[in-house]
C-alpha atoms as a PDB file:
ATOM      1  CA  UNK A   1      -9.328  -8.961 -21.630  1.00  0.00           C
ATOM      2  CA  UNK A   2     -10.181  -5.430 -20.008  1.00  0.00           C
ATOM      3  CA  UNK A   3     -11.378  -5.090 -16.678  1.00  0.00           C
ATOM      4  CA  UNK A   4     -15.167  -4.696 -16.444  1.00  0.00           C
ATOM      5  CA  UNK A   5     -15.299  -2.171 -14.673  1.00  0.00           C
ATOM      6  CA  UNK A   6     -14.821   1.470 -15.629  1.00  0.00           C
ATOM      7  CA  UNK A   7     -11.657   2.444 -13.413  1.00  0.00           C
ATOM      8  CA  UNK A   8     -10.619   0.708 -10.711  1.00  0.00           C
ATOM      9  CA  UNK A   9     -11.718  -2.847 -10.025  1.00  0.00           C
ATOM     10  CA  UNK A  10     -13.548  -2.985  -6.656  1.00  0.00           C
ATOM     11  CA  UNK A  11     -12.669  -7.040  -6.240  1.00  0.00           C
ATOM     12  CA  UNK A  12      -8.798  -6.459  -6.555  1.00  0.00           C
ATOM     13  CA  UNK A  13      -8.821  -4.239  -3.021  1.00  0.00           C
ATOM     14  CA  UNK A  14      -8.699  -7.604  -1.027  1.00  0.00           C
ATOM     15  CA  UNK A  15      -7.886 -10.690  -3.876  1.00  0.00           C
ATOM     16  CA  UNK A  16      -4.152  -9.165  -4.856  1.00  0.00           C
ATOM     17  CA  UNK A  17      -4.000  -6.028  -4.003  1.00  0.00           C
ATOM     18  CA  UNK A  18       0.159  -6.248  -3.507  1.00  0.00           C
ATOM     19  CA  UNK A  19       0.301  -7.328  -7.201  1.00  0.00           C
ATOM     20  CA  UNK A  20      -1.778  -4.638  -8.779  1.00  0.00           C
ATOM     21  CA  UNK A  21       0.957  -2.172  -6.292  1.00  0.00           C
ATOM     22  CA  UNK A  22       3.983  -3.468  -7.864  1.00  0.00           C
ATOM     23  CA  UNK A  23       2.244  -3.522 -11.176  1.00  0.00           C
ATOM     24  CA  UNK A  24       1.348  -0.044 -10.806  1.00  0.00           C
ATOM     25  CA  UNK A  25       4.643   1.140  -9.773  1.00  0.00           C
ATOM     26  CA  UNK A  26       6.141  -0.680 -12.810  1.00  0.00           C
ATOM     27  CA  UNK A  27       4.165   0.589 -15.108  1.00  0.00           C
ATOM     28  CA  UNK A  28       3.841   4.450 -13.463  1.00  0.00           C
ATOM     29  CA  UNK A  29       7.743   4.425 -13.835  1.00  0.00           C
ATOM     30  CA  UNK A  30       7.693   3.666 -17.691  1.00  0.00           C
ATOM     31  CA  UNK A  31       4.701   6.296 -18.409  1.00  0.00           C
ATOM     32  CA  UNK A  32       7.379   8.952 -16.303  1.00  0.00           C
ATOM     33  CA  UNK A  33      10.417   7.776 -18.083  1.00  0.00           C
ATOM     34  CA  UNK A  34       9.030   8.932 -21.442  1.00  0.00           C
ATOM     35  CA  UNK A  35       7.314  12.239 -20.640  1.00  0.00           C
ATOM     36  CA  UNK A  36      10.116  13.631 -18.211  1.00  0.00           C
ATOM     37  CA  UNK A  37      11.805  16.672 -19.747  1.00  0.00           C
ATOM     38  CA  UNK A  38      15.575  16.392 -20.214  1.00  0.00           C
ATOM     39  CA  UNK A  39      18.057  16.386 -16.867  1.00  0.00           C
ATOM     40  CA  UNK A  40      14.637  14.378 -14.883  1.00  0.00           C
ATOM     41  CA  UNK A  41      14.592  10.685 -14.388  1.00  0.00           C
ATOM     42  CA  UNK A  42      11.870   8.204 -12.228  1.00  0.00           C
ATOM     43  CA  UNK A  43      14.051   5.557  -9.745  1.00  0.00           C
ATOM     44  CA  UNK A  44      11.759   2.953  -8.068  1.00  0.00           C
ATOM     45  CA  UNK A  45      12.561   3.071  -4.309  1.00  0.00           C
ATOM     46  CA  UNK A  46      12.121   0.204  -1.485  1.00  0.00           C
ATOM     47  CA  UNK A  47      10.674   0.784   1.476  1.00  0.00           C
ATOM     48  CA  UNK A  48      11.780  -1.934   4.092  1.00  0.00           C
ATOM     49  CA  UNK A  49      11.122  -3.060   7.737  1.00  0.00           C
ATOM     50  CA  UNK A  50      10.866  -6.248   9.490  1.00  0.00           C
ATOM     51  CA  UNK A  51       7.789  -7.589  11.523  1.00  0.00           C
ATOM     52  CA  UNK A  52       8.503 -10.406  14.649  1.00  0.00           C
ATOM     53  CA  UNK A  53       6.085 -11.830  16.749  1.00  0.00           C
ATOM     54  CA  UNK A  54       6.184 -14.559  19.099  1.00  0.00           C
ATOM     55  CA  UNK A  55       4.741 -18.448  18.202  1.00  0.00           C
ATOM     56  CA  UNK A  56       4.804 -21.724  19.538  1.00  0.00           C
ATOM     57  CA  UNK A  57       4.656 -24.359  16.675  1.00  0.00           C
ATOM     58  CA  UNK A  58       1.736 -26.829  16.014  1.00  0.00           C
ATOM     59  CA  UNK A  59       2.164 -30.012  17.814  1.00  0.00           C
ATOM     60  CA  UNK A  60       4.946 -29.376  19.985  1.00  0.00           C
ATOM     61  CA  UNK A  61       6.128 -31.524  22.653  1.00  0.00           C
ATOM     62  CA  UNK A  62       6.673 -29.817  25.981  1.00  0.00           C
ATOM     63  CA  UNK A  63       8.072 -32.250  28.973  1.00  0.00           C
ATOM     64  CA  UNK A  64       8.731 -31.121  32.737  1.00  0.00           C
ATOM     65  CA  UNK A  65      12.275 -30.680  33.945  1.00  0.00           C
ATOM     66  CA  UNK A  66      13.414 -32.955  36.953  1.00  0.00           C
ATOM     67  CA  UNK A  67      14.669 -30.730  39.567  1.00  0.00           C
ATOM     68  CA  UNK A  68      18.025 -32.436  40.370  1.00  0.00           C
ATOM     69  CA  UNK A  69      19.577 -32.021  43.914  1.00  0.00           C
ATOM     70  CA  UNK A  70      22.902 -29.732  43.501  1.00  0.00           C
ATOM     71  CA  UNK A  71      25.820 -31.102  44.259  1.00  0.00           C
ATOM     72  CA  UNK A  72      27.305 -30.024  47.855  1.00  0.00           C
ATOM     73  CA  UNK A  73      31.110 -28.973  47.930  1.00  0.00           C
ATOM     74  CA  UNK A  74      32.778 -31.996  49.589  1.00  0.00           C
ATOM     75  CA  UNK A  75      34.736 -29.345  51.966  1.00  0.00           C
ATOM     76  CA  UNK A  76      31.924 -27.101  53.295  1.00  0.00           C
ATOM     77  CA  UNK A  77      28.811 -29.050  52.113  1.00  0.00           C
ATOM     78  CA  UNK A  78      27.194 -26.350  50.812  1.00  0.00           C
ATOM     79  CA  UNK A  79      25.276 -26.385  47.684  1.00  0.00           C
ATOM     80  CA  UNK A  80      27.140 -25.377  44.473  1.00  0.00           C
ATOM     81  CA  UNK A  81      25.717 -22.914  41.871  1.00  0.00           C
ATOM     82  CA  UNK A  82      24.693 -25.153  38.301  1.00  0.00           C
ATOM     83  CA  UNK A  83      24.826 -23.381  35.063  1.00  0.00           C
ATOM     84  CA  UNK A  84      21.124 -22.610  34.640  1.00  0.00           C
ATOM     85  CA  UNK A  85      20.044 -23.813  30.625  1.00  0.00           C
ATOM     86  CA  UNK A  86      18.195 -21.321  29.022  1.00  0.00           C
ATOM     87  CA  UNK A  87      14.605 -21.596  27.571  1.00  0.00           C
ATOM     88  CA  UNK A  88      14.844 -21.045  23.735  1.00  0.00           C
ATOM     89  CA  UNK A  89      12.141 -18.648  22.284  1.00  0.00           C
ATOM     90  CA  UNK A  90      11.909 -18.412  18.925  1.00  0.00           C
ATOM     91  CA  UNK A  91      10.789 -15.531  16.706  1.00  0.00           C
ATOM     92  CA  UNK A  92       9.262 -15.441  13.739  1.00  0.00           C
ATOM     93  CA  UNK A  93      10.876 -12.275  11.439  1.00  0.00           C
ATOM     94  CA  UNK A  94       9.310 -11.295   8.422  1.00  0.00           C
ATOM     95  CA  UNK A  95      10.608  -9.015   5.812  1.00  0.00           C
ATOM     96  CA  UNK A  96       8.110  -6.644   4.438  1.00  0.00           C
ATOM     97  CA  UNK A  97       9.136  -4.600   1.130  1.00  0.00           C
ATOM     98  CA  UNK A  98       6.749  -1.553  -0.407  1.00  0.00           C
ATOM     99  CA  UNK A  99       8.213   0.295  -3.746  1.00  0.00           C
ATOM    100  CA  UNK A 100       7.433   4.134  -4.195  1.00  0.00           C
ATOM    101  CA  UNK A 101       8.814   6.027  -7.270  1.00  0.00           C
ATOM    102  CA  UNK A 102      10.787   8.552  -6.792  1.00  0.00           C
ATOM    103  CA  UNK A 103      11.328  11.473  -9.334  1.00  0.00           C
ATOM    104  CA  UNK A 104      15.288  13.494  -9.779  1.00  0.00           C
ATOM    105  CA  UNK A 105      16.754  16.213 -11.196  1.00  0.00           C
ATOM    106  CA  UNK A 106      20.223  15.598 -12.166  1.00  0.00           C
ATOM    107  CA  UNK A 107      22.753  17.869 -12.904  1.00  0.00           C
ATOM    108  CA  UNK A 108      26.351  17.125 -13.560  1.00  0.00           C
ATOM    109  CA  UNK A 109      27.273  14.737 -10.819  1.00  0.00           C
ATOM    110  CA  UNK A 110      24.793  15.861  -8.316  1.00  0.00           C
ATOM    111  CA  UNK A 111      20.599  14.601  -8.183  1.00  0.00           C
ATOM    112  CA  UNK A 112      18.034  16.740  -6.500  1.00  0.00           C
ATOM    113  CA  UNK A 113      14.792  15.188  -5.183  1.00  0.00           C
ATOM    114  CA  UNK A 114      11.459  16.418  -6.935  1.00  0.00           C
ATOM    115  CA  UNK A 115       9.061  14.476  -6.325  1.00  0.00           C
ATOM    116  CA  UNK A 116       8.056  11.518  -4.497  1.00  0.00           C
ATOM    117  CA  UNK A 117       4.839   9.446  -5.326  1.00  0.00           C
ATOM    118  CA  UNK A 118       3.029   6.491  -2.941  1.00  0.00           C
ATOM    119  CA  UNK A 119       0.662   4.262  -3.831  1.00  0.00           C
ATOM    120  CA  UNK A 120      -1.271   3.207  -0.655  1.00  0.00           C
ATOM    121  CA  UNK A 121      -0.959  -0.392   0.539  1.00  0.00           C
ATOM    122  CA  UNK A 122      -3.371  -2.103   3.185  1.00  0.00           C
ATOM    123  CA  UNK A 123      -0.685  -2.159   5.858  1.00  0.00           C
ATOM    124  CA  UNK A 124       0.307   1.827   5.187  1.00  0.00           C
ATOM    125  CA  UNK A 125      -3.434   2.621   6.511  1.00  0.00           C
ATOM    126  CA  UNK A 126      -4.066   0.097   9.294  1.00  0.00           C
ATOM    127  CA  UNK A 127      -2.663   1.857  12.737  1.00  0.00           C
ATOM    128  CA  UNK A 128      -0.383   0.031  15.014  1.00  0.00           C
ATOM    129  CA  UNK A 129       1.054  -1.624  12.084  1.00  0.00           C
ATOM    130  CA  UNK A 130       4.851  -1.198  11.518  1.00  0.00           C
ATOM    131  CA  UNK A 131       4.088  -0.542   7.533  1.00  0.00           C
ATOM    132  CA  UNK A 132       1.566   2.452   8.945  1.00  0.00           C
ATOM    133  CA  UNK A 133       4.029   3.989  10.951  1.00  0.00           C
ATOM    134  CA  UNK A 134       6.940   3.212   8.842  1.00  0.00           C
ATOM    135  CA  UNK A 135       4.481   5.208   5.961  1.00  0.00           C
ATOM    136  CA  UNK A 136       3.359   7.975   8.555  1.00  0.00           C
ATOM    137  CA  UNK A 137       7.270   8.804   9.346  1.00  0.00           C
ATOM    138  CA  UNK A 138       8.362   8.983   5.874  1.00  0.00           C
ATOM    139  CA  UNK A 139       5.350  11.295   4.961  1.00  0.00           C
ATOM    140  CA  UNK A 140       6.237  13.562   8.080  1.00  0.00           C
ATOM    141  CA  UNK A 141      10.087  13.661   6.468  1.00  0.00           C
ATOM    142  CA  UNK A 142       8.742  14.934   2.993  1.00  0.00           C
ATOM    143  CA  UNK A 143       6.329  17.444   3.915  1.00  0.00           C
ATOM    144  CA  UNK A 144       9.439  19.411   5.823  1.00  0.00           C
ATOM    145  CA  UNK A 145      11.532  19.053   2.977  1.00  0.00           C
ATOM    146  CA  UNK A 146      11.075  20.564  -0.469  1.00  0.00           C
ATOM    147  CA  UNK A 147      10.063  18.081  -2.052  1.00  0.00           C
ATOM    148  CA  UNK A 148       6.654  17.203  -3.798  1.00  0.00           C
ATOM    149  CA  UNK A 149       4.620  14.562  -2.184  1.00  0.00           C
ATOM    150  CA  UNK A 150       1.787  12.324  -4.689  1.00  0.00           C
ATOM    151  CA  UNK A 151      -0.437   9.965  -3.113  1.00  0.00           C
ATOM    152  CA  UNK A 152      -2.337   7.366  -4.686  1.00  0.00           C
ATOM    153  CA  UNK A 153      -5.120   5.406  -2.857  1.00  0.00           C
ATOM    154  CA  UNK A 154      -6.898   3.149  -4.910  1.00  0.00           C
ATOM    155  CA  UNK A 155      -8.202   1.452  -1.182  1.00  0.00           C
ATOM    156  CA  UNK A 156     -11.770   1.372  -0.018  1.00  0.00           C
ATOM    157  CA  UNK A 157     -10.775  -0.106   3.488  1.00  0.00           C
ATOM    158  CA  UNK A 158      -8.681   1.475   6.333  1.00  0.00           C
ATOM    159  CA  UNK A 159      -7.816   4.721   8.245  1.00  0.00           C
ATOM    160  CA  UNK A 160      -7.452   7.668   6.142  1.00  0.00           C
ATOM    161  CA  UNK A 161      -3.661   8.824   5.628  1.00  0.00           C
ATOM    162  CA  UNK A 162      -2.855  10.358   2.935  1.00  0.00           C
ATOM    163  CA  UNK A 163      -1.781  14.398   4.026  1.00  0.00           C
ATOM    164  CA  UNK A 164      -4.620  16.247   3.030  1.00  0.00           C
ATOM    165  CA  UNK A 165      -6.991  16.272   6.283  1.00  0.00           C
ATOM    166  CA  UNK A 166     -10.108  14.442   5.464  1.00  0.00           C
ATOM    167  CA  UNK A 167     -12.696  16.661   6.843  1.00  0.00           C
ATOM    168  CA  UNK A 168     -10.425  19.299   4.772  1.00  0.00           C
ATOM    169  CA  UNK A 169     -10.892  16.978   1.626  1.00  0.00           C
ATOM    170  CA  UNK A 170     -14.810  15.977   1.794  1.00  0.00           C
ATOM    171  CA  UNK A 171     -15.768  19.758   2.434  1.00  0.00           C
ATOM    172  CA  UNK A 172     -14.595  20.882  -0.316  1.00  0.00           C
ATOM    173  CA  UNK A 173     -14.670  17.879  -3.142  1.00  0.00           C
ATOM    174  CA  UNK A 174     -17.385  15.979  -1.340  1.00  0.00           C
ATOM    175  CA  UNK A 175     -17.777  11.830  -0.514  1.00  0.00           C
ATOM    176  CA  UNK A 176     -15.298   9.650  -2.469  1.00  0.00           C
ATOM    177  CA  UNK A 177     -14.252   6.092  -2.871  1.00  0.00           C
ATOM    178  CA  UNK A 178     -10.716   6.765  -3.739  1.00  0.00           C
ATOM    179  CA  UNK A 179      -8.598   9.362  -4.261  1.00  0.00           C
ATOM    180  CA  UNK A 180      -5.354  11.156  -5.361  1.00  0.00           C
ATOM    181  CA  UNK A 181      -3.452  13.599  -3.260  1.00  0.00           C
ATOM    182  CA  UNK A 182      -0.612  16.263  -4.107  1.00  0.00           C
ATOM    183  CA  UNK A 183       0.914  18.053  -1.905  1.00  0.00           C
ATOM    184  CA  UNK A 184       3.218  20.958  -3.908  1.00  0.00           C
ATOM    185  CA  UNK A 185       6.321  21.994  -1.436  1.00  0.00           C
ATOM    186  CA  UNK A 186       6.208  25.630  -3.278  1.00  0.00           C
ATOM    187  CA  UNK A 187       1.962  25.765  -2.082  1.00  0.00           C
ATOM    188  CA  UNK A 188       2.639  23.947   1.514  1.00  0.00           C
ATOM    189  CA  UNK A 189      -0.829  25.069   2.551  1.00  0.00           C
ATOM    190  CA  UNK A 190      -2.902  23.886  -0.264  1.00  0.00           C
ATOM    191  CA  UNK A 191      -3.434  20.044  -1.405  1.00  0.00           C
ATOM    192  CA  UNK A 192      -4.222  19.082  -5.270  1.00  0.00           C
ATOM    193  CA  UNK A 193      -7.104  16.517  -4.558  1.00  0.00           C
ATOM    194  CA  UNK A 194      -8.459  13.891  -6.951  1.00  0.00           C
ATOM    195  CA  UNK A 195     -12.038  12.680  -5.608  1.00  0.00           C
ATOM    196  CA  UNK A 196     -12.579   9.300  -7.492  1.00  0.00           C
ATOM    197  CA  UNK A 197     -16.144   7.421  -7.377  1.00  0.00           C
ATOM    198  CA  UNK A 198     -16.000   3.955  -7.932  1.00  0.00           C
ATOM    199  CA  UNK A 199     -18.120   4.590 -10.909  1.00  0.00           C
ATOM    200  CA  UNK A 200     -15.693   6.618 -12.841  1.00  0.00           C
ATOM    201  CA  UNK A 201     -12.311   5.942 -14.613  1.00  0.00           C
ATOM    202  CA  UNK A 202      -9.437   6.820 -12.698  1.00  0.00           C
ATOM    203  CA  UNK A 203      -8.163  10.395 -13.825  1.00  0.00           C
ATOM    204  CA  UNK A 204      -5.304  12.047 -15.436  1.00  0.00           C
ATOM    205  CA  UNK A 205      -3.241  13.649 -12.818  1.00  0.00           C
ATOM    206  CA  UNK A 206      -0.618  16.034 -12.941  1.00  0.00           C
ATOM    207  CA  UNK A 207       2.783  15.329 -11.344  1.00  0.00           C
ATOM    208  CA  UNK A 208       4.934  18.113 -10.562  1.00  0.00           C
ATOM    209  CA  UNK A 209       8.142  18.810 -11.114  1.00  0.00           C
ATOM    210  CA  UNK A 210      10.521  22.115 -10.087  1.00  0.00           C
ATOM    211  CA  UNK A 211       8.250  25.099 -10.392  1.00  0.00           C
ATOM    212  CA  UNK A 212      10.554  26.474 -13.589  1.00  0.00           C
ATOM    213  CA  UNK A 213       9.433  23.247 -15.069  1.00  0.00           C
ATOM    214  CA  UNK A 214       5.696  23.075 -14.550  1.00  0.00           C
ATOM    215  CA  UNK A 215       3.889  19.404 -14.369  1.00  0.00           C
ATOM    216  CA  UNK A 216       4.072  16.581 -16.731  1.00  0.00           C
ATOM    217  CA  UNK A 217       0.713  14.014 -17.076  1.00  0.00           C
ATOM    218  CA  UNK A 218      -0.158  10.656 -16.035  1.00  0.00           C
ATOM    219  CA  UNK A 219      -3.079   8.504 -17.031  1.00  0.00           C
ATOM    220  CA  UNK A 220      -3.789   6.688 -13.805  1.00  0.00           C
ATOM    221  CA  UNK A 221      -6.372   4.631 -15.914  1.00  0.00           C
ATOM    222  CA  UNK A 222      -4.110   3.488 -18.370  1.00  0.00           C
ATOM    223  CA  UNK A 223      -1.445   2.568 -15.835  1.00  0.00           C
ATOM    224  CA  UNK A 224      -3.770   0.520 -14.391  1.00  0.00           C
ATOM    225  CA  UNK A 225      -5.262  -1.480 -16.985  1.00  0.00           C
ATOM    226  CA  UNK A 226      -1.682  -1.995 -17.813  1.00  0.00           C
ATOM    227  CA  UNK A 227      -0.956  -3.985 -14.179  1.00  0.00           C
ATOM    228  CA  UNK A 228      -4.503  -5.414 -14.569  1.00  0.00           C
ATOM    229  CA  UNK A 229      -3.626  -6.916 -18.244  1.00  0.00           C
ATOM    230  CA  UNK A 230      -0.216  -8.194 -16.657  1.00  0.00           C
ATOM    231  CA  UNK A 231      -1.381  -9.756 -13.588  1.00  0.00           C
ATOM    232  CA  UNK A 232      -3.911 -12.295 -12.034  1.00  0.00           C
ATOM    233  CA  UNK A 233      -7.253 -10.753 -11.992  1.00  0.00           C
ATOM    234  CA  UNK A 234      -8.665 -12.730 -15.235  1.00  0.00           C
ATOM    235  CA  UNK A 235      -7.810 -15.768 -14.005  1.00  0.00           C
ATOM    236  CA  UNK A 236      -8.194 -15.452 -10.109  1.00  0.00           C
ATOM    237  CA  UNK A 237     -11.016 -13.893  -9.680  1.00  0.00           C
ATOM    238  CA  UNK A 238     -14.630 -15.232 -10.860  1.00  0.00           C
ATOM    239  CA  UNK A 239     -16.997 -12.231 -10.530  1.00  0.00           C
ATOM    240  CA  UNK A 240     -20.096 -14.357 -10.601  1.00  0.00           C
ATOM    241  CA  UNK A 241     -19.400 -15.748  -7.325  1.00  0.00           C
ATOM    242  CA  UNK A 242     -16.198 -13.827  -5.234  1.00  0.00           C
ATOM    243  CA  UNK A 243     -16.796 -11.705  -2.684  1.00  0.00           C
ATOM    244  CA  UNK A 244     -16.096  -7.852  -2.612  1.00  0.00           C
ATOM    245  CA  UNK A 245     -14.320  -6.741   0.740  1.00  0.00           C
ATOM    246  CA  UNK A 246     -15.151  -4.096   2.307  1.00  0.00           C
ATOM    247  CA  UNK A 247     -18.879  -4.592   1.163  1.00  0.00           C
ATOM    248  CA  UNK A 248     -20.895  -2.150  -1.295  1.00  0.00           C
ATOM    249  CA  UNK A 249     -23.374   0.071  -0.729  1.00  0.00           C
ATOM    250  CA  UNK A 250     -26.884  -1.206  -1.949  1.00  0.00           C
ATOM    251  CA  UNK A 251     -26.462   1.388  -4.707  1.00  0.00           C
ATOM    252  CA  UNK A 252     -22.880   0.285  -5.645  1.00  0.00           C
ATOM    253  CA  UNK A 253     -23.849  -3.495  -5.444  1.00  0.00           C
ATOM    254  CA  UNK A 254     -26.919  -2.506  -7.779  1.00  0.00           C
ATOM    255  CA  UNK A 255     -24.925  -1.116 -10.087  1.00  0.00           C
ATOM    256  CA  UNK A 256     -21.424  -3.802  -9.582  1.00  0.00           C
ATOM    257  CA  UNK A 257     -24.243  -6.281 -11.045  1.00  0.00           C
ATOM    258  CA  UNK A 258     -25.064  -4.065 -14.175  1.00  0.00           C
ATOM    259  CA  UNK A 259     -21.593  -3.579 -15.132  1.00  0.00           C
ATOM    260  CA  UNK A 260     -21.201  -7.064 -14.764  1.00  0.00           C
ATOM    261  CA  UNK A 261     -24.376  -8.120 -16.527  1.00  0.00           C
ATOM    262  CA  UNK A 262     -22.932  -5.536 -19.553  1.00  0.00           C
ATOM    263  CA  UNK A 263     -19.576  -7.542 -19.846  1.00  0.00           C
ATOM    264  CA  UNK A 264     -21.267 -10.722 -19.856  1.00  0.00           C
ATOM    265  CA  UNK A 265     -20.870 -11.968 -16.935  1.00  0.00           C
ATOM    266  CA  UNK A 266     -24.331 -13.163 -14.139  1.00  0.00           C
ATOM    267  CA  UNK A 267     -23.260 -12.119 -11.016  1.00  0.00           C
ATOM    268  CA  UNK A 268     -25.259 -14.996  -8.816  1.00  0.00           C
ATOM    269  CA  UNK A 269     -27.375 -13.678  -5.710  1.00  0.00           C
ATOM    270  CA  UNK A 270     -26.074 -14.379  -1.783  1.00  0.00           C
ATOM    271  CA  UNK A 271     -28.248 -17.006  -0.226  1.00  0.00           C
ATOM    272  CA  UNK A 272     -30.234 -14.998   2.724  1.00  0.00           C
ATOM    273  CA  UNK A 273     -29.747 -16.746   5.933  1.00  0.00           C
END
């Protein structure tokens, strides 16, 4: 079963939106692999870093110490120094992993990177979080390097981050729900923008390669019916009753409920307070 909607599925931004990613990314690399000219090959990359925080555990026990006298020195009677025990904090560590595909040129026993494309998580556009600035740093790296940066943000929610400016981006293609941005390291002053309305399929983009070699296409919308088919979203997520974070427009909503009502499906009315 197809996704309802037309392109991308406004319920999926905050019921599995790290399973549509690696879907994505999956699927991206396959529709690269076979349209790549000869010498040019797609790697899926990892982007790691490890969160800590502080916690004290439910229901834990915590009991005074009884300050003990110190022992006096039998010769001077002075106090002697105790080995002190130390108070035990622990630390919760979590490992965070994003993949990113990466695009080479190889030639002989040397690779050359092209081209490197992101599809925006959650964490990569909430500040102060270590997968934003983890993100922001790596984006900083490729745009001094010569090397072609794609950004994909299928997100409603969160700061804007992809490279293109955003006052830049609305000026000139005007309000959107989503969007792709390329950055070409051979036009370092220009950005290729996709504007995407929730109403419309996602779009065939163009991914660049060396300038000798011109672009090569991707259907964004295929790729992601793909990850849709292969994950959760049929089963997880009941569209008559789920909620849709961050919330729609009255416009969007009105029309959310006709697509819905044209696959079949009654999408039931919030109770007013």
């Amino acid at each position: 079963m197809a996704s309802p909607f037309p392109g991308m599925d406004p319920f999926i931004e905050s019921q599995g939106f790290s399973t549509l990613h690696g879907g994505m990314i999956i699927f991206m690399q396959e529709a690269l692999q076979r349209r790549l000219p000869d010498g040019y090959y797609a790697a899926s990359q990892e982007r790691v870093w490890i969160d800590t925080s502080t916690w004290i555990e439910p229901d834990v026990k915590i009991s005074r110490s009884v300050k003990k006298k110190s022992p006096r020195s039998a010769v001077t009677g002075a106090a002697v120094a105790t080995l002190a025990k130390p108070i035990i904090v622990s630390v919760v560590q979590d490992e965070h992993t994003e993949n990113f595909l990466d695009i080479y040129k190889k030639k002989g026993d040397k690779k050359r990177l092209v081209c490197s494309i992101e599809i925006l998580s959650p964490t990569n556009k909430t500040p102060g979080e270590k997968g934003y600035k983890a993100y922001r740093r790596k984006q900083r790296g490729i745009l001094r390097r010569r090397v072609h940066l794609v950004e994909i943000d299928l997100l409603r929610a969160g700061k804007h981050t992809t490279a293109v400016p955003l006052d830049f981006a609305t000026q000139d293609a005007g309000e959107f729900d989503y969007h792709v941005c390329v950055r070409r390291f051979n036009r370092f002053a220009e950005f290729d923008v996709y504007p995407i309305l929730m109403q419309q399929p996602l779009p065939t983009i163009a991914i660049p390669l060396l300038p000798a070699d011109g672009d090569i296409e991707v259907d964004l919308q295929a790729i992601f019916q793909r990850a849709y088919d292969a994950g959760p979203y049929q089963r997880a997520i009941d569209y008559r009753t789920d909620k849709i974070e961050p919330p729609l427009t009255k416009e969007q909503d009105e029309w959310m409920r006709g697509v819905l009502r044209e696959a079949g499906i009654e999408r039931k009315r919030a109770r007013s307070a």
